[in-house]
C-alpha atoms as a PDB file:
ATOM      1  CA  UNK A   1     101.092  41.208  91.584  1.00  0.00           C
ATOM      2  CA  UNK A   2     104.867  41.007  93.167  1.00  0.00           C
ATOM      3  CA  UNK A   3     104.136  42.284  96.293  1.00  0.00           C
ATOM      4  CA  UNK A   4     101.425  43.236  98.410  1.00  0.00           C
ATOM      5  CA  UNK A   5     102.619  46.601  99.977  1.00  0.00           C
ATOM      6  CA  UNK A   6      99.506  48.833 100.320  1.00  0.00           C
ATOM      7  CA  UNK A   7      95.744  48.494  98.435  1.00  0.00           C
ATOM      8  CA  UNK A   8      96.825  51.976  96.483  1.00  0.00           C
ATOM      9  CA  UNK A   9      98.994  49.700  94.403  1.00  0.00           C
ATOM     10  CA  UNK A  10      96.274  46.783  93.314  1.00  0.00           C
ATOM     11  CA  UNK A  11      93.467  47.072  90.871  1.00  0.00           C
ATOM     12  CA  UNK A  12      89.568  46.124  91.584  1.00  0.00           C
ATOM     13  CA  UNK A  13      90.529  43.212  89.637  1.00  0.00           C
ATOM     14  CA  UNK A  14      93.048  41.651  91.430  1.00  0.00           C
ATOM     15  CA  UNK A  15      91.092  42.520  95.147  1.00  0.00           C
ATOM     16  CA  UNK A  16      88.210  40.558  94.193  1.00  0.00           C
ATOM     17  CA  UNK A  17      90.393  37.880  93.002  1.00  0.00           C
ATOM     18  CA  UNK A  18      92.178  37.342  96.604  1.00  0.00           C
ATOM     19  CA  UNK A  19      88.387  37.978  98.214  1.00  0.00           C
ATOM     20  CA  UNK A  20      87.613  34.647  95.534  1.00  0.00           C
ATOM     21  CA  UNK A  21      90.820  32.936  96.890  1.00  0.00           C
ATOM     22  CA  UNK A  22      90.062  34.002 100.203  1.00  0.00           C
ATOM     23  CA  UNK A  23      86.741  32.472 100.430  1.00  0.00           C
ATOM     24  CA  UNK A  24      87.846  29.155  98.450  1.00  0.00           C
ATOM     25  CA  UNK A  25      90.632  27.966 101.226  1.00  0.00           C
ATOM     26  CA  UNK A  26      88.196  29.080 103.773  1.00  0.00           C
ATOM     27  CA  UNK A  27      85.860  26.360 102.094  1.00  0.00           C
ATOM     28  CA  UNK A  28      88.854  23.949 101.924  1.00  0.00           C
ATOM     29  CA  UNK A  29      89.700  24.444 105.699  1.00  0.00           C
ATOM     30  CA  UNK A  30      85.976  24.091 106.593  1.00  0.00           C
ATOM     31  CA  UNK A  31      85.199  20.700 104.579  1.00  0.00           C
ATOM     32  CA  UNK A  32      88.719  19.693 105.812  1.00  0.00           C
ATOM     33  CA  UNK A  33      90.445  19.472 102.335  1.00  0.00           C
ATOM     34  CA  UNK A  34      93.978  20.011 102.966  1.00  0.00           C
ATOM     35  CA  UNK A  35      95.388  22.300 100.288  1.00  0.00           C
ATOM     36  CA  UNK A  36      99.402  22.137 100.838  1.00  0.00           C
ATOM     37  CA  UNK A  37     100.163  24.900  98.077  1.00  0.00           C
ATOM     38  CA  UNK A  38     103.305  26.557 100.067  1.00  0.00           C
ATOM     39  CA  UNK A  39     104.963  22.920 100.444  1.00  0.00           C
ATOM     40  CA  UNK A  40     108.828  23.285 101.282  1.00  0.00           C
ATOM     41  CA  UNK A  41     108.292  27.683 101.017  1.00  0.00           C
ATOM     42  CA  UNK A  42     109.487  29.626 104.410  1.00  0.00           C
ATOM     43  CA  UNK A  43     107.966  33.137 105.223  1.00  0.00           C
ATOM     44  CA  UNK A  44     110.339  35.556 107.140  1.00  0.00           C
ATOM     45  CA  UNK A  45     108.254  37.212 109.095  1.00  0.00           C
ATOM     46  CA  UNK A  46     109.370  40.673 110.725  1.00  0.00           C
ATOM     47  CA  UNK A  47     107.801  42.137 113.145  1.00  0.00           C
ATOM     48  CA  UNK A  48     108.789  45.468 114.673  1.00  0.00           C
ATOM     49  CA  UNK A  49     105.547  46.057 116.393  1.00  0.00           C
ATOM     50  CA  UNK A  50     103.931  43.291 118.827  1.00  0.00           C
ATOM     51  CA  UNK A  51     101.062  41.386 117.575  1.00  0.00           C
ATOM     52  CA  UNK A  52      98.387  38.682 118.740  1.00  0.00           C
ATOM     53  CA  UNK A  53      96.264  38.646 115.194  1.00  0.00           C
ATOM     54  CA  UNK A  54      98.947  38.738 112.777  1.00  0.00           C
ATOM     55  CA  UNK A  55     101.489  36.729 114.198  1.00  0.00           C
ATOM     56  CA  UNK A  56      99.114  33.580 114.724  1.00  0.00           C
ATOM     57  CA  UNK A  57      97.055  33.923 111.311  1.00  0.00           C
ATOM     58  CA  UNK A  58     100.259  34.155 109.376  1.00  0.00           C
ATOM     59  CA  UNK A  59     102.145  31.705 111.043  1.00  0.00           C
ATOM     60  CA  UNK A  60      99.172  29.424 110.805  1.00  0.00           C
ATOM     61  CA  UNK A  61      98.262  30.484 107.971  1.00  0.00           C
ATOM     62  CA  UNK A  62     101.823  29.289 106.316  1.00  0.00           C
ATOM     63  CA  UNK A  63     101.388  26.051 108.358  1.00  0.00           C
ATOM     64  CA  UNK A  64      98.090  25.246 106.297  1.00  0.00           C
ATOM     65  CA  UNK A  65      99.238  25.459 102.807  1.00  0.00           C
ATOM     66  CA  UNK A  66     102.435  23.056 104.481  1.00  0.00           C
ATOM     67  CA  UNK A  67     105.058  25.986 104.425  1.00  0.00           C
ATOM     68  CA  UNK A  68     106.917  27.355 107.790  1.00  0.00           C
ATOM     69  CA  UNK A  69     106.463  30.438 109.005  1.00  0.00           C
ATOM     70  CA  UNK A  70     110.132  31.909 110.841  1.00  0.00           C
ATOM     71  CA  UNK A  71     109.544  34.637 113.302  1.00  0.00           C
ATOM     72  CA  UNK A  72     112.164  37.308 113.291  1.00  0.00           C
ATOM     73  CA  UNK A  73     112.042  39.953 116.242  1.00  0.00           C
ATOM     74  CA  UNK A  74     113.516  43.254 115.448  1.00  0.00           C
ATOM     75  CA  UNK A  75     115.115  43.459 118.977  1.00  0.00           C
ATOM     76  CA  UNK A  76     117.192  40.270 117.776  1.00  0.00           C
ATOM     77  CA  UNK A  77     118.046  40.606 114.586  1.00  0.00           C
ATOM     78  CA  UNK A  78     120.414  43.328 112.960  1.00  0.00           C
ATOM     79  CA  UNK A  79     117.687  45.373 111.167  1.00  0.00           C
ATOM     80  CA  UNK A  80     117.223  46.643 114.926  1.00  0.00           C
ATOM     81  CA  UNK A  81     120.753  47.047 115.248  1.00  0.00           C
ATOM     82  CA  UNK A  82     121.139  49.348 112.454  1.00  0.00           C
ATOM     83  CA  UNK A  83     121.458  47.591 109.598  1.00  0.00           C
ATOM     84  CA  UNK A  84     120.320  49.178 106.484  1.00  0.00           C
ATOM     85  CA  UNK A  85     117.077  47.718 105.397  1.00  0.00           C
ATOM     86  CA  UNK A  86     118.599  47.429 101.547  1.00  0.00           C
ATOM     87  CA  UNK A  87     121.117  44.896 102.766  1.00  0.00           C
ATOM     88  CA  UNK A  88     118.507  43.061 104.823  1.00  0.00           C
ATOM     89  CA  UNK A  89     116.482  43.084 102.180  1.00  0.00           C
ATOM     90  CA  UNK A  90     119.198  40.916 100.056  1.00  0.00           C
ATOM     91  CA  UNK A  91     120.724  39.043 102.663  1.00  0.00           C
ATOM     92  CA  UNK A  92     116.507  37.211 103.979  1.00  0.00           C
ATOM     93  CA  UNK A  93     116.160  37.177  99.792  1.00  0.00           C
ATOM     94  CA  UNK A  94     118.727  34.269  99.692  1.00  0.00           C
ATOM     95  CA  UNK A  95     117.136  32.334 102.729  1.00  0.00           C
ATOM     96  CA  UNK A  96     113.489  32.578 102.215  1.00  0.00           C
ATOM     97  CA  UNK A  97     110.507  32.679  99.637  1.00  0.00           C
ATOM     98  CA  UNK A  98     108.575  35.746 101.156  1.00  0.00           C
ATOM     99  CA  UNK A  99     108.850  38.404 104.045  1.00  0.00           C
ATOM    100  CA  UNK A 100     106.028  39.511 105.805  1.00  0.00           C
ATOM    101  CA  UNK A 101     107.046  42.693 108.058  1.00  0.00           C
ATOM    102  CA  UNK A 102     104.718  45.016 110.971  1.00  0.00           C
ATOM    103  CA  UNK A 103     106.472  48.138 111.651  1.00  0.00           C
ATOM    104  CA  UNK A 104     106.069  51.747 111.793  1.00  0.00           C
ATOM    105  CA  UNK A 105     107.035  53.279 108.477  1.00  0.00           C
ATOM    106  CA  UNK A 106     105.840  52.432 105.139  1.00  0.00           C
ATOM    107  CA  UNK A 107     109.199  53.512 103.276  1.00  0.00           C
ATOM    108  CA  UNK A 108     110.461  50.493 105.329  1.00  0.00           C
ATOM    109  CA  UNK A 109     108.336  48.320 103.326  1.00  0.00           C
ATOM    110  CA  UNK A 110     108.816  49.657 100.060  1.00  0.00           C
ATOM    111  CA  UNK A 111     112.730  49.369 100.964  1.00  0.00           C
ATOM    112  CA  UNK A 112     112.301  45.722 101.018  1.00  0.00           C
ATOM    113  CA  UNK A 113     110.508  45.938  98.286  1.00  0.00           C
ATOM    114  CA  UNK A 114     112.922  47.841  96.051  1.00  0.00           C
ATOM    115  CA  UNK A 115     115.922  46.107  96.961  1.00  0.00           C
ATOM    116  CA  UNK A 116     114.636  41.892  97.790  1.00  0.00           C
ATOM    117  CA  UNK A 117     114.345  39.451  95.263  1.00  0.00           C
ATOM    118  CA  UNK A 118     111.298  38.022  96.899  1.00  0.00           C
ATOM    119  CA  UNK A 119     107.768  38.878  97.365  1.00  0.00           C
ATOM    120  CA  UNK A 120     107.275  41.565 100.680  1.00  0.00           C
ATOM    121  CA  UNK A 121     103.539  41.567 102.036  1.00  0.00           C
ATOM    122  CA  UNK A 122     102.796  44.731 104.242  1.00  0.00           C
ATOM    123  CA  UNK A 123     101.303  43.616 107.944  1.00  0.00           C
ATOM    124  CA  UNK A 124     101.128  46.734 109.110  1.00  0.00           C
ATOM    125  CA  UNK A 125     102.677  50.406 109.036  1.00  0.00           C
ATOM    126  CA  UNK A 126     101.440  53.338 110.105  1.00  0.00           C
ATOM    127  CA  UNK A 127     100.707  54.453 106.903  1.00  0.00           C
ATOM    128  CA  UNK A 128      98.110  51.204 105.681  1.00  0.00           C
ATOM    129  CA  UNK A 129      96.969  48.087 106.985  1.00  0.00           C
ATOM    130  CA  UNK A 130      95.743  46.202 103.760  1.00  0.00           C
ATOM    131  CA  UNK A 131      95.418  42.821 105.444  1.00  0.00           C
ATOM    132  CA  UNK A 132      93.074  44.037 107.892  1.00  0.00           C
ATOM    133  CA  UNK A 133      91.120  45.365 105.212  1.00  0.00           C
ATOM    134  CA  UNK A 134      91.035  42.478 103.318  1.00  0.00           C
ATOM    135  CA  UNK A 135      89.373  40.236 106.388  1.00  0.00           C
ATOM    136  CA  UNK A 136      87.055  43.396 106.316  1.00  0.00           C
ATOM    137  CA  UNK A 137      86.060  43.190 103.108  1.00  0.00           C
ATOM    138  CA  UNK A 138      85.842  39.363 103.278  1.00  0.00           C
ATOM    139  CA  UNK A 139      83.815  39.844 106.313  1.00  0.00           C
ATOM    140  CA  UNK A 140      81.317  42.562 104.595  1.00  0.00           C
ATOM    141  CA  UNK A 141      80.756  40.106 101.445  1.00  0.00           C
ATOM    142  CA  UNK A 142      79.608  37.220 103.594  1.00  0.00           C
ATOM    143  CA  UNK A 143      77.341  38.762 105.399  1.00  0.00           C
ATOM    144  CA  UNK A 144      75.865  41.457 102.708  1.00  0.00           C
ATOM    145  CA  UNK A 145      76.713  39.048  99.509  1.00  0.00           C
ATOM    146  CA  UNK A 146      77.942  41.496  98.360  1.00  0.00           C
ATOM    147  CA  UNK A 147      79.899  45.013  98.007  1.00  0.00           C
ATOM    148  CA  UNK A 148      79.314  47.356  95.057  1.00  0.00           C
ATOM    149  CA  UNK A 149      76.459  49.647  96.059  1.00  0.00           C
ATOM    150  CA  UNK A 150      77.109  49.383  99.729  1.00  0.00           C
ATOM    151  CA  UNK A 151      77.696  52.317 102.233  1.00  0.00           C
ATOM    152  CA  UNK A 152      80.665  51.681 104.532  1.00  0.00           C
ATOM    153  CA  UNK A 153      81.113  54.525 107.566  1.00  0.00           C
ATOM    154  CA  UNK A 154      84.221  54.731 109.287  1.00  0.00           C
ATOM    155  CA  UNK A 155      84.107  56.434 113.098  1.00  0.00           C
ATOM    156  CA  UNK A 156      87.800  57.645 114.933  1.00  0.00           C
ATOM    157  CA  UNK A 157      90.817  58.603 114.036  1.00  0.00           C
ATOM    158  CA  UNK A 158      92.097  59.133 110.841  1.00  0.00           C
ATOM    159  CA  UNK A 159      94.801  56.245 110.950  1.00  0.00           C
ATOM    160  CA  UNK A 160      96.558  52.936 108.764  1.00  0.00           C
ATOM    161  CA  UNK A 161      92.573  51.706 109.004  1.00  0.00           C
ATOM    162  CA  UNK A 162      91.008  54.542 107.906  1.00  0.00           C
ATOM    163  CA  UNK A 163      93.563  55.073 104.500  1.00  0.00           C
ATOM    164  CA  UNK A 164      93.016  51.124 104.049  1.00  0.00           C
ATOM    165  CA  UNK A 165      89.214  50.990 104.228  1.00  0.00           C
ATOM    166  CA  UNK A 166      88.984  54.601 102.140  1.00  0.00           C
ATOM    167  CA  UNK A 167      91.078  52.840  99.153  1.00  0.00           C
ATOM    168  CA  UNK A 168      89.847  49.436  99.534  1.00  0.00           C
ATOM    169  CA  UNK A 169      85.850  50.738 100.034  1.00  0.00           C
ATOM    170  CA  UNK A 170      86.151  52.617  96.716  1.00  0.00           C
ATOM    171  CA  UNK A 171      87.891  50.250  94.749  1.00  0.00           C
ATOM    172  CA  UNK A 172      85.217  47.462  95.490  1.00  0.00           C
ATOM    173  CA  UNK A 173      82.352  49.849  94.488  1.00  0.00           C
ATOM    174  CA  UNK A 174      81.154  51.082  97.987  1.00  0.00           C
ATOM    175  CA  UNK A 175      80.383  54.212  99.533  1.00  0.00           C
ATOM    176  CA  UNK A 176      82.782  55.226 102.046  1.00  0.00           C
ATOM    177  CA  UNK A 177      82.146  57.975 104.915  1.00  0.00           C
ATOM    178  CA  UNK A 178      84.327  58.673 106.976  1.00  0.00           C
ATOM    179  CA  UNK A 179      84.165  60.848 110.619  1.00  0.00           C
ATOM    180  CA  UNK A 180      87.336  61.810 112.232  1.00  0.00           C
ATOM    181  CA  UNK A 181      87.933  65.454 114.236  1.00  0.00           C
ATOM    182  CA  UNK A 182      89.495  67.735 112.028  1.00  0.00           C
ATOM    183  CA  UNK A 183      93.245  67.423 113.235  1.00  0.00           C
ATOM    184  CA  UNK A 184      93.147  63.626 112.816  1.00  0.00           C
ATOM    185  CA  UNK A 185      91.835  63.414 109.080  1.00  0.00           C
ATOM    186  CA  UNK A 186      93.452  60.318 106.701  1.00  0.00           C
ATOM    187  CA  UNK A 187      96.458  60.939 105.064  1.00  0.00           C
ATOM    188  CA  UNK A 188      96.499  63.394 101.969  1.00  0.00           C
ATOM    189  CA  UNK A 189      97.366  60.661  99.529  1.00  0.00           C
ATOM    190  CA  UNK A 190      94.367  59.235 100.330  1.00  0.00           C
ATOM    191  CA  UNK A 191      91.940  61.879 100.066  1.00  0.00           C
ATOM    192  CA  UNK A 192      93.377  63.000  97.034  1.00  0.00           C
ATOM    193  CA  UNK A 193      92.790  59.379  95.574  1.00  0.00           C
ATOM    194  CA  UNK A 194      89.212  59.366  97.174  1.00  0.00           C
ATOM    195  CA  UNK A 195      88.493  63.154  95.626  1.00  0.00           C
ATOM    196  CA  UNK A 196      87.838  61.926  92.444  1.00  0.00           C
ATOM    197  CA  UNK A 197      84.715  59.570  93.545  1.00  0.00           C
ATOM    198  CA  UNK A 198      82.474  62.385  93.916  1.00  0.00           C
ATOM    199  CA  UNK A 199      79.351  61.893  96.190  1.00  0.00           C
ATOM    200  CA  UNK A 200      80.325  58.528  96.976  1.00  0.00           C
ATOM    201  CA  UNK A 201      83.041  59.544  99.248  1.00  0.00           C
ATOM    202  CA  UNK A 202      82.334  61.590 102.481  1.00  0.00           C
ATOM    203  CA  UNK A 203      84.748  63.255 104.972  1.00  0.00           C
ATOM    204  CA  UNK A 204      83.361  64.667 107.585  1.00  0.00           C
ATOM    205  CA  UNK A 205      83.714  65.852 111.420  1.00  0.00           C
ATOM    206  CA  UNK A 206      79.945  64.796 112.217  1.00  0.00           C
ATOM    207  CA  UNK A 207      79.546  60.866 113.152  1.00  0.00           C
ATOM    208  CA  UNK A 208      76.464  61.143 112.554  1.00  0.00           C
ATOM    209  CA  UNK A 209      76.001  62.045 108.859  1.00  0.00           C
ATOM    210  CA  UNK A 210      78.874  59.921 108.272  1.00  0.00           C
ATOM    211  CA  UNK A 211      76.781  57.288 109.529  1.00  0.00           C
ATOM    212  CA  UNK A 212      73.410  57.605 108.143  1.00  0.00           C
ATOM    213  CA  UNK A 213      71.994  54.792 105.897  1.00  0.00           C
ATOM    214  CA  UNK A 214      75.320  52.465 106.456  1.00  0.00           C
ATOM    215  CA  UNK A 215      75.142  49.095 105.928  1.00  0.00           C
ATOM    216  CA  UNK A 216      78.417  48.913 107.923  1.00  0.00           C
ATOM    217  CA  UNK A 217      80.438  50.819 110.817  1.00  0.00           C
ATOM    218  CA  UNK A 218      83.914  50.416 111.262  1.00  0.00           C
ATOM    219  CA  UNK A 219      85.907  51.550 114.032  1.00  0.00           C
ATOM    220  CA  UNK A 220      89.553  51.538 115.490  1.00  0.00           C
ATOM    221  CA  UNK A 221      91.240  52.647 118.843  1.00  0.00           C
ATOM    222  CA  UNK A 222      91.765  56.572 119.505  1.00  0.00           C
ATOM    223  CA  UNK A 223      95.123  55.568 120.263  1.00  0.00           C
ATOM    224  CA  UNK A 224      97.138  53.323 118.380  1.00  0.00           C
ATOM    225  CA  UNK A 225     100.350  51.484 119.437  1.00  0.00           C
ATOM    226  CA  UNK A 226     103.154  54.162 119.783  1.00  0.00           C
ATOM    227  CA  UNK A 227     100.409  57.037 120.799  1.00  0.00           C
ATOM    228  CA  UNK A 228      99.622  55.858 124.651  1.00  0.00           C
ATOM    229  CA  UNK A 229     102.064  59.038 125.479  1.00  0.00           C
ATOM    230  CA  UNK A 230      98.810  60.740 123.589  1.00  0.00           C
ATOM    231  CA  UNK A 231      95.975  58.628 125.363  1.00  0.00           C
ATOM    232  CA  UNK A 232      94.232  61.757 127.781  1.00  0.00           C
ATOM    233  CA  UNK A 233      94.676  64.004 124.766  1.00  0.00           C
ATOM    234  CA  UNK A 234      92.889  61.540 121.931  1.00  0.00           C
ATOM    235  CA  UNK A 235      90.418  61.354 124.600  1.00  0.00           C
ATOM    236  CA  UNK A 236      89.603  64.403 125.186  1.00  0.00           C
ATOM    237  CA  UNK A 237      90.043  64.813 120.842  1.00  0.00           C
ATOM    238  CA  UNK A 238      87.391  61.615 120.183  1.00  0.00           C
ATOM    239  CA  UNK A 239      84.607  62.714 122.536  1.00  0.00           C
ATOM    240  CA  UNK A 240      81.779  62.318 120.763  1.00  0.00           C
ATOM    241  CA  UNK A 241      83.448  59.605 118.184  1.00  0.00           C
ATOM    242  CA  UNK A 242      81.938  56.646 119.730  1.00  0.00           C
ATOM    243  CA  UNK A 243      79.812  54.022 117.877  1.00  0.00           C
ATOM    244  CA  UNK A 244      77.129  53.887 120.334  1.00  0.00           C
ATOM    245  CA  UNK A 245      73.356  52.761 120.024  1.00  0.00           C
ATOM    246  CA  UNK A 246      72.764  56.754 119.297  1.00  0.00           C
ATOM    247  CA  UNK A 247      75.173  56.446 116.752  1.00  0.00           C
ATOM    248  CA  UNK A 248      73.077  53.142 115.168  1.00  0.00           C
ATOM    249  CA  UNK A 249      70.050  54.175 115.253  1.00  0.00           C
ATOM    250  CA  UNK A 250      70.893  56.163 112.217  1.00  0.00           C
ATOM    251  CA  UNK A 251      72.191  53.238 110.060  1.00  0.00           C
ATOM    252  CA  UNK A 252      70.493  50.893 107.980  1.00  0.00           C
ATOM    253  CA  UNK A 253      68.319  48.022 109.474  1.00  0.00           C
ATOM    254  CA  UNK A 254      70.406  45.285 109.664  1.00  0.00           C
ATOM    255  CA  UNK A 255      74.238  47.749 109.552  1.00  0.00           C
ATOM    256  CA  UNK A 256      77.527  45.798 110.773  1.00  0.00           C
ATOM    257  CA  UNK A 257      79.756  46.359 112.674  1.00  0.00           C
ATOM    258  CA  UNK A 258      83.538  45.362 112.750  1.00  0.00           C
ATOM    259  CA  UNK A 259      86.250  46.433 114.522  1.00  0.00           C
ATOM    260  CA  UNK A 260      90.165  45.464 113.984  1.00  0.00           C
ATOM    261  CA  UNK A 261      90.805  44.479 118.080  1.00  0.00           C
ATOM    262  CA  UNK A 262      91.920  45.157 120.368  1.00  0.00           C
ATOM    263  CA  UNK A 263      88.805  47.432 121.222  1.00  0.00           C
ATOM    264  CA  UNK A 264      88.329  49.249 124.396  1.00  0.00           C
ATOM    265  CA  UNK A 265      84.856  49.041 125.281  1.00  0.00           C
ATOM    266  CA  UNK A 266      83.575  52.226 126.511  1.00  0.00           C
ATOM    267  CA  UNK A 267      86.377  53.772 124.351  1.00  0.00           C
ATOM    268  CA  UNK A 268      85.906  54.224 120.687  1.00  0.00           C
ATOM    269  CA  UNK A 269      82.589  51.492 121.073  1.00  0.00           C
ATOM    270  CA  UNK A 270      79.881  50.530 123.794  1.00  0.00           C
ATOM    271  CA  UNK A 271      79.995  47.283 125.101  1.00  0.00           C
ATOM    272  CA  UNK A 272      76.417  47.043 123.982  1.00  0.00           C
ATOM    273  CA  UNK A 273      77.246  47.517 120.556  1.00  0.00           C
ATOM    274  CA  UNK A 274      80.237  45.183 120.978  1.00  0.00           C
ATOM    275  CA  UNK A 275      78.380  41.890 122.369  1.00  0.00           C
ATOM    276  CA  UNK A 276      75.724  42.479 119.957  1.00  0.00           C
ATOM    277  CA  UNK A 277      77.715  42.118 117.193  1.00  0.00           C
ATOM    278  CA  UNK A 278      80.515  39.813 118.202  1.00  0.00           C
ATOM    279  CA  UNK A 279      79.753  37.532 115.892  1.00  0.00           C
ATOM    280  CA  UNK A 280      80.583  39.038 112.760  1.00  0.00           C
ATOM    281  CA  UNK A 281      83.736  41.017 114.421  1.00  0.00           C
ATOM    282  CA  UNK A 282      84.670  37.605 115.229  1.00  0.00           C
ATOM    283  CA  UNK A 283      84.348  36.571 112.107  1.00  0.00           C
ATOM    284  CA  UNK A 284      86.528  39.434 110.539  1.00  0.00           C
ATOM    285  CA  UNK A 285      89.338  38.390 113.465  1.00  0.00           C
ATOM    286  CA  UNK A 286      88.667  34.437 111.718  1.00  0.00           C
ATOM    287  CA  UNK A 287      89.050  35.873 108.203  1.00  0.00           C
ATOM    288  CA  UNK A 288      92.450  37.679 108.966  1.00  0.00           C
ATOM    289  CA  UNK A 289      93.660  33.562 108.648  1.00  0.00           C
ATOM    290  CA  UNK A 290      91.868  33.159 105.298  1.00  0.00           C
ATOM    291  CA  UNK A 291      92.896  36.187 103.379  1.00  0.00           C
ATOM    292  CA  UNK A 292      96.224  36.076 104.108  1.00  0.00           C
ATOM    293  CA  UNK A 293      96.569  32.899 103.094  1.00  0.00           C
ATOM    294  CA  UNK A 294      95.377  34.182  99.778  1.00  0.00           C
ATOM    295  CA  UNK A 295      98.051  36.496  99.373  1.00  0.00           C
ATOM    296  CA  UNK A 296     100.646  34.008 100.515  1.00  0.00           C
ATOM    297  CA  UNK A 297      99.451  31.706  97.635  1.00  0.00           C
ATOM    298  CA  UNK A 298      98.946  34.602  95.234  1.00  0.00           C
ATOM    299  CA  UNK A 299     102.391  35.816  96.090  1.00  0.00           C
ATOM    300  CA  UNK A 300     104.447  32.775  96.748  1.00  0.00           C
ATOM    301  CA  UNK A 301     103.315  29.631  94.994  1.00  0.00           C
ATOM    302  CA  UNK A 302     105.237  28.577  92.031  1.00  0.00           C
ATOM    303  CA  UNK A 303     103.295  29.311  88.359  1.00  0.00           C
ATOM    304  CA  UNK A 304     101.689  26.640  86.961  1.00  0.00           C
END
């Protein structure tokens, strides 16, 4: 694995080996061991989009395996200025040891990819968020101990979550469902790479079929950043798309539920539903932090 660009690219194999990695620094960090793999390595990190989790579990994240983390603002640097990505690609490739990048397209990623020397992990795009997913996943296996054979329902709009969790459900062995209205489905790469999985994929406009006999519920905003121009129309689109106490009643005893954040209560979730499982979406926000840090390491530390 050279880069981690989007969760269509990795095998089962090599998922369940960053969940392992994932959950062994999270050990190490818990019991105190300090585990300073990254020692002397520098991530660029670029971020055309603002961010609370990613920023701070990266940058943190770099700090506890004793690298340092550089923060690079679009509006400041020449990439925002018009420079082509190829040549920024080659220019950060002599300075640093990885680039992590948030922005809105995923041909900006691959870019970097294609034309940097060094290993490019995706942080978001509007296409995938695969580091999200991975604290989901994380998240899921802790609680559940385990994944293959679960059912994981996805409520909202068809975004970067919903292609993540659709690839990275499958690939892990669960059953994925997902409810979105019918002019916000996932992107057609994605449902062509879920088609072949039969019954255990589900897309549907009903949230509650999508949602019967899950062991987990995901959700996401109805608009993301870039759509609040869209906010009264999403709303108006997403009535009905809520996770709500209707909406679990219908689940499995004991279903989870997780949510990315920033959530607006009353939005795509009741506050209900929110505070009574803050926990666990707490613990997905936690485990952002841990597998990251397992790609960084997978990515970036020198071969032994």
């Amino acid at each position: 694995m050279k880069h981690f660009l989007k969760l269509l690219d990795l095998t089962t194999e090599e998922i369940l080996e960053l969940l392992d990695l994932a959950d062994h620094l999270k050990t190490q960090k818990k019991q105190g061991i300090e585990h300073h793999i990254l020692k002397g390595k520098t991530l660029g990190m670029i971020f055309e989009k603002s961010s609370t989790r990613t920023r701070v579990s990266f940058e943190t994240g770099m700090y506890q395996l004793g690298g340092h983390a550089l923060f690079i603002s679009s509006k400041d640097a020449q990439i925002g200025r018009g420079e082509p990505t190829e040549d920024t690609a080659r220019v950060l490739s002599r300075y640093l040891d990885g680039i992590m990048i948030r922005t809105f397209e995923q041909e900006e990623v691959e870019t970097l990819a294609k034309y940097g020397s060094i290993p490019i992990i995706n942080g978001l795009t509007d296409f995938c968020h695969p580091c999200q997913v991975m604290a989901d996943l994380q998240t899921i296996r802790e609680h559940k101990g385990k994944l293959e054979g679960l059912k994981m329902c996805y409520i909202g709009d068809g975004n970067n979550m919903a292609n993540s969790l659709i690839v990275g459900g499958l690939k892990v062995g669960m059953s994925v469902a997902i409810a979105c209205p019918k002019d916000y489905q996932p992107h057609k790469d994605v449902l062509d790479f879920a088609a072949p999985y039969g019954d255990k994929f589900l897309m549907t406009d009903d949230p509650m079929e999508a949602a019967k006999g899950a062991d987990v519920v995901l959700t996401d905003v109805w608009a993301s950043m870039g759509q609040e121009s869209e906010q009264k129309i999403r709303e108006a689109a997403f009535k009905g798309f809520q996770v709500n106490a209707e909406l679990m009643a219908v689940t499995n005893e004991g279903c989870m539920v997780q949510h990315c954040l920033p959530a607006h209560r009353g939005e795509e979730i009741t506050a209900d539903v929110f505070e009574a499982h803050a926990d666990e979406i707490f613990d997905e926000a936690e485990n952002r932090l841990h597998a990251q840090k397992a790609i960084l390491v997978k990515l970036m530390a020198d071969p032994q």
